[in-house]
Protein backbone atom coordinates (compact mmCIF):
# COMPACT_ATOMS: atom_id res chain seq x y z
CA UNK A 1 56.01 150.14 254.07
CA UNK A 2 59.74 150.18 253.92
CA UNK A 3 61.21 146.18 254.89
CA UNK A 4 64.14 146.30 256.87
CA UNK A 5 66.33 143.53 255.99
CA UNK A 6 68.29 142.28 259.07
CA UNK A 7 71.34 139.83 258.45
CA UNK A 8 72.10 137.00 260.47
CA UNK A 9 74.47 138.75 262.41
CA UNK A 10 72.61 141.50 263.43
CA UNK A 11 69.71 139.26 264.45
CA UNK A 12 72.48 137.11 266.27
CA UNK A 13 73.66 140.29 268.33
CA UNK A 14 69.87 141.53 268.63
CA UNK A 15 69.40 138.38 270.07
CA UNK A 16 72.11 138.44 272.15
CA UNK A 17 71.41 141.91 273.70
CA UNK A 18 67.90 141.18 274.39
CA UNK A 19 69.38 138.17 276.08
CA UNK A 20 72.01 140.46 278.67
CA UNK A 21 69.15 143.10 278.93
CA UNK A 22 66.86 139.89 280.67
CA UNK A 23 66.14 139.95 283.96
CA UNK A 24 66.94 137.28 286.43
CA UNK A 25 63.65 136.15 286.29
CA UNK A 26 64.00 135.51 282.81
CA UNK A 27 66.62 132.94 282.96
CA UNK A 28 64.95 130.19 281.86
CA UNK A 29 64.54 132.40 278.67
CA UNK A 30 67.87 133.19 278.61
CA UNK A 31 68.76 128.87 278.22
CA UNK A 32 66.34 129.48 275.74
CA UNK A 33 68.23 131.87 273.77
CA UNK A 34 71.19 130.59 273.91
CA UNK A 35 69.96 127.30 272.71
CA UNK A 36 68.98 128.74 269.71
CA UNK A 37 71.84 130.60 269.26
CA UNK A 38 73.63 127.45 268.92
CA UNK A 39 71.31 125.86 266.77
CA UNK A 40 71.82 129.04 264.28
CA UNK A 41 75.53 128.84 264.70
CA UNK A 42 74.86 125.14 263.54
CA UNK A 43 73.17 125.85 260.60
CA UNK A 44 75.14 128.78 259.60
CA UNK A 45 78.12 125.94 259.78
CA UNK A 46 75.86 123.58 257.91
CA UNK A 47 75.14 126.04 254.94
CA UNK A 48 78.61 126.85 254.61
CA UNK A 49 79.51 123.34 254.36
CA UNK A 50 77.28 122.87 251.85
CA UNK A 51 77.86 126.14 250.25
CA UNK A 52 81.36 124.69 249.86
CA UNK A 53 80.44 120.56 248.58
CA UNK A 54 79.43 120.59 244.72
CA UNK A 55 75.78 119.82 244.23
CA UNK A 56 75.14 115.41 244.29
CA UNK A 57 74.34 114.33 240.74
CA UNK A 58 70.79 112.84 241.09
CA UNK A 59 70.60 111.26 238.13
CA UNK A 60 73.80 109.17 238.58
CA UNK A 61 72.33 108.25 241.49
CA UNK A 62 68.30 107.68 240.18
CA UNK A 63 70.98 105.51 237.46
CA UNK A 64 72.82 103.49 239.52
CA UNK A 65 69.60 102.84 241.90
CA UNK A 66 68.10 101.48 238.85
CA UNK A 67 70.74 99.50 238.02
CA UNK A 68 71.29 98.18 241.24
CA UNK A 69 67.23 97.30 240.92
CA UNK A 70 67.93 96.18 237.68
CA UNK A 71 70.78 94.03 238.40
CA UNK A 72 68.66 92.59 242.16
CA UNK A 73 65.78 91.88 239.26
CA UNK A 74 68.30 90.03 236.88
CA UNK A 75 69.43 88.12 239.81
CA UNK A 76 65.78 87.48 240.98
CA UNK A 77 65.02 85.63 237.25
CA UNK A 78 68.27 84.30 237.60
CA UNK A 79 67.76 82.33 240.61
CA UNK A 80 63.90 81.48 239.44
CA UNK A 81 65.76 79.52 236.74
CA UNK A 82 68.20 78.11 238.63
CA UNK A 83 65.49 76.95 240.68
CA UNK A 84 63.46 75.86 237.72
CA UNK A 85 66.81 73.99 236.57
CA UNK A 86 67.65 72.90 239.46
CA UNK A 87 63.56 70.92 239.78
CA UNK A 88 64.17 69.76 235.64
CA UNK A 89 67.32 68.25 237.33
CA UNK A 90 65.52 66.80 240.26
CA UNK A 91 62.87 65.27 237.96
CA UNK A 92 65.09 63.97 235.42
CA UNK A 93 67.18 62.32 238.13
CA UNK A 94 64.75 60.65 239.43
CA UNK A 95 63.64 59.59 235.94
CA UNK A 96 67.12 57.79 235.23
CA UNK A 97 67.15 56.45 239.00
CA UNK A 98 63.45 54.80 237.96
CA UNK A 99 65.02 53.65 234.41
CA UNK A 100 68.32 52.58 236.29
CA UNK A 101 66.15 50.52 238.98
CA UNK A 102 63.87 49.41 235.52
CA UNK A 103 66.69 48.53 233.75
CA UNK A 104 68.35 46.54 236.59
CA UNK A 105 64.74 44.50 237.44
CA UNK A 106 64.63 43.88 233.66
CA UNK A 107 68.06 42.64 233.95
CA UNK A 108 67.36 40.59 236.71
CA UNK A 109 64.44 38.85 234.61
CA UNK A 110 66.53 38.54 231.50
CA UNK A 111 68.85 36.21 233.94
CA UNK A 112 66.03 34.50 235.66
CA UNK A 113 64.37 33.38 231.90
CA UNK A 114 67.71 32.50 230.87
CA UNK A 115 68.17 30.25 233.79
CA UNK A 116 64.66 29.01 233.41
CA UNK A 117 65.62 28.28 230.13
CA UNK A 118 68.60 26.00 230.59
CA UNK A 119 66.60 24.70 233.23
CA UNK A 120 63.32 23.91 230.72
CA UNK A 121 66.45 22.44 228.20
CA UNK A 122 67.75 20.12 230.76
CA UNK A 123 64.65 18.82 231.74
CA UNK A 124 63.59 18.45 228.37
CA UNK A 125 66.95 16.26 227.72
CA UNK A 126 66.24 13.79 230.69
CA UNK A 127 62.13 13.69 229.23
CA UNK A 128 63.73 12.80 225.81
CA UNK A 129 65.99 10.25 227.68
CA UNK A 130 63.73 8.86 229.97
CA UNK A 131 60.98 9.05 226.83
CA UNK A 132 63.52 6.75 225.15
CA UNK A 133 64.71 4.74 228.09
CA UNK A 134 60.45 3.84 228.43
CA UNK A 135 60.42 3.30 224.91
CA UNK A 136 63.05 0.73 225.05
CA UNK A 137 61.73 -0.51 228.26
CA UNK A 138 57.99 -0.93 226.59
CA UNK A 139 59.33 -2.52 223.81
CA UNK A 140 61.13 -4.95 225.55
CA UNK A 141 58.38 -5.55 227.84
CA UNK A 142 56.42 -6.21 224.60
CA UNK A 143 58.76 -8.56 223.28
CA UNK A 144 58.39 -10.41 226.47
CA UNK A 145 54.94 -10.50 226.51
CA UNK A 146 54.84 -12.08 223.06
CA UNK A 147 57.49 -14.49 224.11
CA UNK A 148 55.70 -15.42 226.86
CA UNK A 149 52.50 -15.93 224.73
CA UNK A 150 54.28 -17.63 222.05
CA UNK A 151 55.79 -19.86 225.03
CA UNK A 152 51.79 -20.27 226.28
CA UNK A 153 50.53 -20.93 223.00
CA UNK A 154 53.49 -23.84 222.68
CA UNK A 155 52.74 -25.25 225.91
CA UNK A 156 48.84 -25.38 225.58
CA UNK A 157 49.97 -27.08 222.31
CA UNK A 158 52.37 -30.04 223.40
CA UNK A 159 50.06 -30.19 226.28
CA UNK A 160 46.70 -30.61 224.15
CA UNK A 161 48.93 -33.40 222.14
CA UNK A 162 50.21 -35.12 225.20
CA UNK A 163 46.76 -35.14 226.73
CA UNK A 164 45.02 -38.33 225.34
CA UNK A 165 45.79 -41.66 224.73
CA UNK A 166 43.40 -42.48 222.08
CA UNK A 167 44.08 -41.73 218.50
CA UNK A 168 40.92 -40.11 218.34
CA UNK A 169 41.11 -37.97 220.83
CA UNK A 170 44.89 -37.12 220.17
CA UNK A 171 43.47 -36.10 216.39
CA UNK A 172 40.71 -34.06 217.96
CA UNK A 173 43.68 -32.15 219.70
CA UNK A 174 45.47 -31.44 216.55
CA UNK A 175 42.22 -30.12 214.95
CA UNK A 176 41.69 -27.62 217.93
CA UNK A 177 45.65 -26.68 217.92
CA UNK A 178 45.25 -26.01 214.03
CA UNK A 179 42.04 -24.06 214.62
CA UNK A 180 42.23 -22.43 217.35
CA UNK A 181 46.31 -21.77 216.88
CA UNK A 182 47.18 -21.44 214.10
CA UNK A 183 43.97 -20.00 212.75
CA UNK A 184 43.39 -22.84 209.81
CA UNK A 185 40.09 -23.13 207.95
CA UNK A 186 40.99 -25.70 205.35
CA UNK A 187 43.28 -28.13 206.31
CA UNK A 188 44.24 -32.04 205.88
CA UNK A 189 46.30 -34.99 207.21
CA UNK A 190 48.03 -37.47 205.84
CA UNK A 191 49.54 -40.63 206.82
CA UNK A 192 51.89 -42.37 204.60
CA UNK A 193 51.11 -46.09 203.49
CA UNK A 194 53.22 -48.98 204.95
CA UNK A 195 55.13 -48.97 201.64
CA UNK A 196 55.84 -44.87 201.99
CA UNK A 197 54.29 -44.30 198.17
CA UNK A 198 51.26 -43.15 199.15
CA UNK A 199 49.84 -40.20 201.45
CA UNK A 200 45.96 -41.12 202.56
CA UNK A 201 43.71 -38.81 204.11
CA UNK A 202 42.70 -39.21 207.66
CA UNK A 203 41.13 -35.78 208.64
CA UNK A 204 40.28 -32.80 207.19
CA UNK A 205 37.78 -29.79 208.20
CA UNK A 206 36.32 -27.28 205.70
CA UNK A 207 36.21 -29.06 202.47
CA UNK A 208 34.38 -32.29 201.27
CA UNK A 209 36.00 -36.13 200.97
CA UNK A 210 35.06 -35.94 197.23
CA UNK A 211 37.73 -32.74 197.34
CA UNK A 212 40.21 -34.72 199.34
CA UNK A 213 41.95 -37.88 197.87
CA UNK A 214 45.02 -40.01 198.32
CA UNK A 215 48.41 -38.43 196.92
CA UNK A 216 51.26 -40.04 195.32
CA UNK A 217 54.73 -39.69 197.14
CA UNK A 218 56.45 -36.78 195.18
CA UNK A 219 53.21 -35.24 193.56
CA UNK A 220 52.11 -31.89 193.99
CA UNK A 221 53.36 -29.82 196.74
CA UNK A 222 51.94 -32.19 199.60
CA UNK A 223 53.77 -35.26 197.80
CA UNK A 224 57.07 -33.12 197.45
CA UNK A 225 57.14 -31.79 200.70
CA UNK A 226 56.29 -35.40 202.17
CA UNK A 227 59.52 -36.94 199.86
CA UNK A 228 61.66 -33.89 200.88
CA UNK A 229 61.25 -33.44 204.34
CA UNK A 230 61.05 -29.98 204.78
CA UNK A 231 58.06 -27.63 204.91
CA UNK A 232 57.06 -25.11 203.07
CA UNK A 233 55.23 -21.80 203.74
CA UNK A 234 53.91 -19.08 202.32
CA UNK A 235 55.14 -16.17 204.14
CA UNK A 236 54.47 -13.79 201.28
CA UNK A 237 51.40 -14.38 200.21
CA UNK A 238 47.87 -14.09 201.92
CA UNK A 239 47.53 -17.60 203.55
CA UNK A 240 43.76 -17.29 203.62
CA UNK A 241 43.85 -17.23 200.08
CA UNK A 242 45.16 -20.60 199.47
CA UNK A 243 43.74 -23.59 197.13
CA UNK A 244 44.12 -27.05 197.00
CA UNK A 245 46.75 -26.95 194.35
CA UNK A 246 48.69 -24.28 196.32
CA UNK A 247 48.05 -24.89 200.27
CA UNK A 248 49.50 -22.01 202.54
CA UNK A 249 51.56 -24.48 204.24
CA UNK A 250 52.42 -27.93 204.49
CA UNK A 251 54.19 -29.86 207.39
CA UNK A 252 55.86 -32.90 207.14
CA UNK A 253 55.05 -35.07 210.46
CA UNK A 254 57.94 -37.65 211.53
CA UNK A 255 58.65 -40.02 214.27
CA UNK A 256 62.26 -40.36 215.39
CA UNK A 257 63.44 -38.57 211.88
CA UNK A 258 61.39 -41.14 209.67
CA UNK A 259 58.05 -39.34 207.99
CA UNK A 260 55.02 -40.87 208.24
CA UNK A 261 52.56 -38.39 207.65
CA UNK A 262 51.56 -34.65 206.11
CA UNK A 263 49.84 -31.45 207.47
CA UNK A 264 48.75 -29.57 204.63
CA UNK A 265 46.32 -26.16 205.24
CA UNK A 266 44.74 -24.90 202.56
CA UNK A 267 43.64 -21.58 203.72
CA UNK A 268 43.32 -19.87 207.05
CA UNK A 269 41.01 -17.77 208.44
CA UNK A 270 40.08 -14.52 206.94
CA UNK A 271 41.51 -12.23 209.28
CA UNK A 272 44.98 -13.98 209.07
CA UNK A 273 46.73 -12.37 207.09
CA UNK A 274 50.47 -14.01 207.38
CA UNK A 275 52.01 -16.04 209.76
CA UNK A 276 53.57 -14.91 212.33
CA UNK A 277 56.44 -16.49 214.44
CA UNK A 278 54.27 -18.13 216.80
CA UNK A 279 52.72 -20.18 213.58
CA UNK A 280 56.65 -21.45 212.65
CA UNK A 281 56.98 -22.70 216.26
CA UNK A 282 53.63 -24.51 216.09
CA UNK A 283 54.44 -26.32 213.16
CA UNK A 284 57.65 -27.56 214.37
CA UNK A 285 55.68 -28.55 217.41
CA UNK A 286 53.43 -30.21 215.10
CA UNK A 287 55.57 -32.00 212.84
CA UNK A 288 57.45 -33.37 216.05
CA UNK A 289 54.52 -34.02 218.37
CA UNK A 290 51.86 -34.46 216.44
CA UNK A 291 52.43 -38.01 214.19
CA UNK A 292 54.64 -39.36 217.52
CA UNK A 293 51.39 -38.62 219.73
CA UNK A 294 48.86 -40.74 217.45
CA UNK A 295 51.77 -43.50 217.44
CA UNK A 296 51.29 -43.67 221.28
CA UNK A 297 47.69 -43.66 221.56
CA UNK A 298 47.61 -46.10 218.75
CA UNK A 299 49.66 -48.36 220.38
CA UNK A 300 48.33 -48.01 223.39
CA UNK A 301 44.58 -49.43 221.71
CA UNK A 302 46.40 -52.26 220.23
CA UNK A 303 47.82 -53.46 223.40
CA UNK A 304 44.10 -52.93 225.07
CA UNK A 305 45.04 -49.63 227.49
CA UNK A 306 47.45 -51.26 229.14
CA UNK A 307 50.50 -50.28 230.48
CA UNK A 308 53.78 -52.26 229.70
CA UNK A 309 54.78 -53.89 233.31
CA UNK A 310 58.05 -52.71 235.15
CA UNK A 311 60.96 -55.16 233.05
CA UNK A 312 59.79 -53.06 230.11
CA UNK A 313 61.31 -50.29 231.68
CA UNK A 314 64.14 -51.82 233.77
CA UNK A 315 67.49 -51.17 230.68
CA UNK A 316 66.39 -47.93 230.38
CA UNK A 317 69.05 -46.59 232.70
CA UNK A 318 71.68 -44.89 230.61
């Protein structure tokens, strides 16, 4: 079978005769025709324009479509690690805020301790100072307390010598100031003879009258002290170690400055130790009170407890 190759044209004018050869009744197939004589015409215009246009390049364009994926991929990781910057950022941020806030509370507590501690020195200077002040104040009040027990002890004393008007009861004093007192557990008094050359024993406690004798004026330490006038103590010693040949103390006794008499202790009580100042003051009271109070009381036997009538007493006015 022989083909018969038709061109475009002669389809076109094929096309066209069938379409004038049509009956009125075949209008609507006319439209028809010449819509697709257009649409030929079209694409006869469209294949010559392309006939015309070089061929695209497909792989410039399969290139730059990759690249332009490429490049939205590169931009995709890019932003990722902004955004995984951009949290490190956040976090570390808010790490130095927290150390910032840290740092300023541990400021803030530095200060405080610091002002705690000036305040902990200050009050430790007024505690020192007030520490001292009681110190001072305790031992003053101590002082006072032993002044005002020395001051007891002296007026229990002159009162216990004052107290009686017999000679024995003024010597019983004297024993109990001496005992109880002073703390003596060997002692001795003398009263001088009328002719001052002898000292003679009236009392004594804790030794025997075969120990005790009469002593010459200006023999041993209870003469000497009797001929001189002043006493003499042991301060440095142990007082309740004292002998007969070397009493702990001796006391002269005088009435209106002229001696008449001698205390002399031998030794004191075990748990005395020294004197103290209380034991001075007692002896002065002693030596002053003590030989003027058996005078009284002595006189006051002789003259048969009575008391001298009022023009004993009248030029007495000074």
């Amino acid at each position: 079978m022989t083909r018969v190759k038709h061109s475009p044209r002669g389809l076109f004018a094929a096309a066209a005769g069938v379409v004038r050869s049509a009956t009125p009744g075949e209008a609507g197939r006319s439209d028809r025709a010449r819509d697709f004589e257009a649409m030929v015409n079209d694409k006869k215009g469209r294949r010559k324009g392309s006939s015309d246009a070089p061929p695209p390049d497909l792989r410039k364009e399969r290139d730059e479509l990759l690249q332009s994926i490429s490049r939205g991929t590169r931009l995709t990781d890019e932003l990722e690690r902004l955004e995984s910057r951009l949290r490190d950022l956040e976090a570390e941020n808010a790490g130095l805020r927290a150390k910032v806030e840290a740092d300023s509370a541990v400021r803030e507590l530095l200060d405080k301790i610091d002002r705690l501690e000036r305040d902990k020195r200050e009050l430790l200077s007024r505690f020192h100072a007030a520490e001292a002040a009681s110190t001072e104040v305790s031992a003053r009040v101590q002082e006072i307390e032993a002044e005002f027990a020395n001051l007891a002890n002296l007026f229990v004393a002159s009162n216990q010598l004052h107290g009686s008007l017999s000679p024995r009861g003024v010597m019983r004093r004297i024993k109990e100031v001496l005992a109880q007192l002073v703390g003596a557990e060997r002692y001795c008094l003398y009263l001088a003879s009328p002719d001052k050359s002898e000292l003679v024993p009236i009392a004594f406690e804790g030794m025997s009258g075969e120990q005790v004798g009469s002593v010459a004026a200006g023999e041993g330490r209870v003469g000497e002290v009797f001929k001189s006038g002043e006493a003499r103590v042991e301060e440095d010693k142990d007082p309740s170690l004292g002998s007969f040949e070397a009493p702990a103390a001796v006391v002269p006794l005088s009435v209106d400055e002229q001696r008449v008499g001698v205390i002399a202790i031998f030794s004191t009580l075990s748990q005395k130790k020294r004197f103290d100042t209380i034991d001075f003051e007692l002896f002065k009271l002693l030596g002053q009170h003590a030989a003027a109070a058996l005078v009284s009381a002595s006189l006051f036997v002789q003259a048969e407890r009575k008391f001298p009538g009022l023009e004993a007493f009248i030029d007495l006015s000074v």
